[in-house]
C-alpha atoms as a PDB file:
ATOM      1  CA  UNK A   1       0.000   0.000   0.000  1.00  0.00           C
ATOM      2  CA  UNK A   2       1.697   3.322  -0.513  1.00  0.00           C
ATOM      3  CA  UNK A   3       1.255   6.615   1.011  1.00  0.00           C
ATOM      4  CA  UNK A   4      -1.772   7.955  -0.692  1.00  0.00           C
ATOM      5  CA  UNK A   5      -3.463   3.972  -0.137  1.00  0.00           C
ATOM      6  CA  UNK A   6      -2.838   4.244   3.479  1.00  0.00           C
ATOM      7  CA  UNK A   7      -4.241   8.131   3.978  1.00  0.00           C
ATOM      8  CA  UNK A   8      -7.604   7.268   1.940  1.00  0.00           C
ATOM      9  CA  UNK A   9      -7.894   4.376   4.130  1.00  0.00           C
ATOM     10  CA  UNK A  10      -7.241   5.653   7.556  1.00  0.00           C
ATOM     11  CA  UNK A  11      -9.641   8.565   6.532  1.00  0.00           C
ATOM     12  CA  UNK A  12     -12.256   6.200   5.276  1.00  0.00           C
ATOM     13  CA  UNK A  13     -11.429   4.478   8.927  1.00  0.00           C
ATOM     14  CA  UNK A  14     -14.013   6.988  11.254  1.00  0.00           C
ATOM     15  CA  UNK A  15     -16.987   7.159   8.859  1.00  0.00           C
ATOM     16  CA  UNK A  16     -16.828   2.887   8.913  1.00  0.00           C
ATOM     17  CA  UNK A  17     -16.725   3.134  12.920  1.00  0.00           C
ATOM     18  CA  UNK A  18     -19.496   6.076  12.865  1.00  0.00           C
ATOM     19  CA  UNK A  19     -22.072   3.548  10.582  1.00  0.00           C
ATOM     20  CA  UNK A  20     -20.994   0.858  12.863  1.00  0.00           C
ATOM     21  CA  UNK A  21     -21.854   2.263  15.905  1.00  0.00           C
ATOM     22  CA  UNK A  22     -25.037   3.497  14.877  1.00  0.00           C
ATOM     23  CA  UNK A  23     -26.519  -0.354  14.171  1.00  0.00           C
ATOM     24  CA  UNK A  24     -27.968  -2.579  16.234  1.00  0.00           C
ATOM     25  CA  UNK A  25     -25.568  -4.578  18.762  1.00  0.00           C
ATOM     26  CA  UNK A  26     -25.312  -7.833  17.349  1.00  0.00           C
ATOM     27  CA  UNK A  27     -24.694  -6.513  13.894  1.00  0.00           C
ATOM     28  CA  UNK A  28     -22.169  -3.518  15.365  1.00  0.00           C
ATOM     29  CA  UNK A  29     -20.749  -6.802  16.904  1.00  0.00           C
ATOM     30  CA  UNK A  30     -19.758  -8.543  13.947  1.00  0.00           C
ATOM     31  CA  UNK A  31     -19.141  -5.649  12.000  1.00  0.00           C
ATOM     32  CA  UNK A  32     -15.971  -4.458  14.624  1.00  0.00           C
ATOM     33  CA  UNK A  33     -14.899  -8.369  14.274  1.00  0.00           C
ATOM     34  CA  UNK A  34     -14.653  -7.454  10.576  1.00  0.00           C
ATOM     35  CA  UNK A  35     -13.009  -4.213  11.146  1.00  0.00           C
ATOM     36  CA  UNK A  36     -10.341  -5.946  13.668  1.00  0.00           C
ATOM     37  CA  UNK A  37      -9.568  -9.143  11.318  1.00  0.00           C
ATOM     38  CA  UNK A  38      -8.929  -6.316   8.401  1.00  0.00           C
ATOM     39  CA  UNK A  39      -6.531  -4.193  10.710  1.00  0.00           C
ATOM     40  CA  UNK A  40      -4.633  -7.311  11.496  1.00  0.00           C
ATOM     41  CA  UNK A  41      -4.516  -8.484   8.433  1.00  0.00           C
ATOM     42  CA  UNK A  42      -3.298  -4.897   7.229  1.00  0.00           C
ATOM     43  CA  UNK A  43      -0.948  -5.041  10.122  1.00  0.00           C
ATOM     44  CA  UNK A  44       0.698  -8.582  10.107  1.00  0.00           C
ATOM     45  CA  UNK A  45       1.445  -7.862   6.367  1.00  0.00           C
ATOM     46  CA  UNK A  46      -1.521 -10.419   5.414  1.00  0.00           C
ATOM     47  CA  UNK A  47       0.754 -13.263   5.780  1.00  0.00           C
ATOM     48  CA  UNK A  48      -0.788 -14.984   8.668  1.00  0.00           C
ATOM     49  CA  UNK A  49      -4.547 -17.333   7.372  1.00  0.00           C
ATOM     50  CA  UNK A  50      -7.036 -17.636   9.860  1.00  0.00           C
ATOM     51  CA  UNK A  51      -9.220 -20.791   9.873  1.00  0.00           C
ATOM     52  CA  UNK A  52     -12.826 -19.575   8.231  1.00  0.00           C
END
């Protein structure tokens, strides 16, 4: 990802977590679990597969 990848993504970042946390818990739920498997992912270079 280079620079102007990563800005547009950690400025897309807050509007994600604002129309998360304006659903329902069980779906705001799942939707951070999505959110936290992408950042890890994005952080651990996407080298590391989780079981499905």
């Amino acid at each position: 990802m280079n620079g102007d990848e990563k800005q547009d993504a950690d400025e897309a970042l807050v509007p994600r977590l604002n129309l998360i946390e304006d659903q329902p818990l069980a779906t705001r739920a799942d939707a951070y679990a999505q959110v936290h498997d992408e950042l890890r992912d994005e952080l651990e270079g996407g080298d590391v597969h989780r079981n499905a």
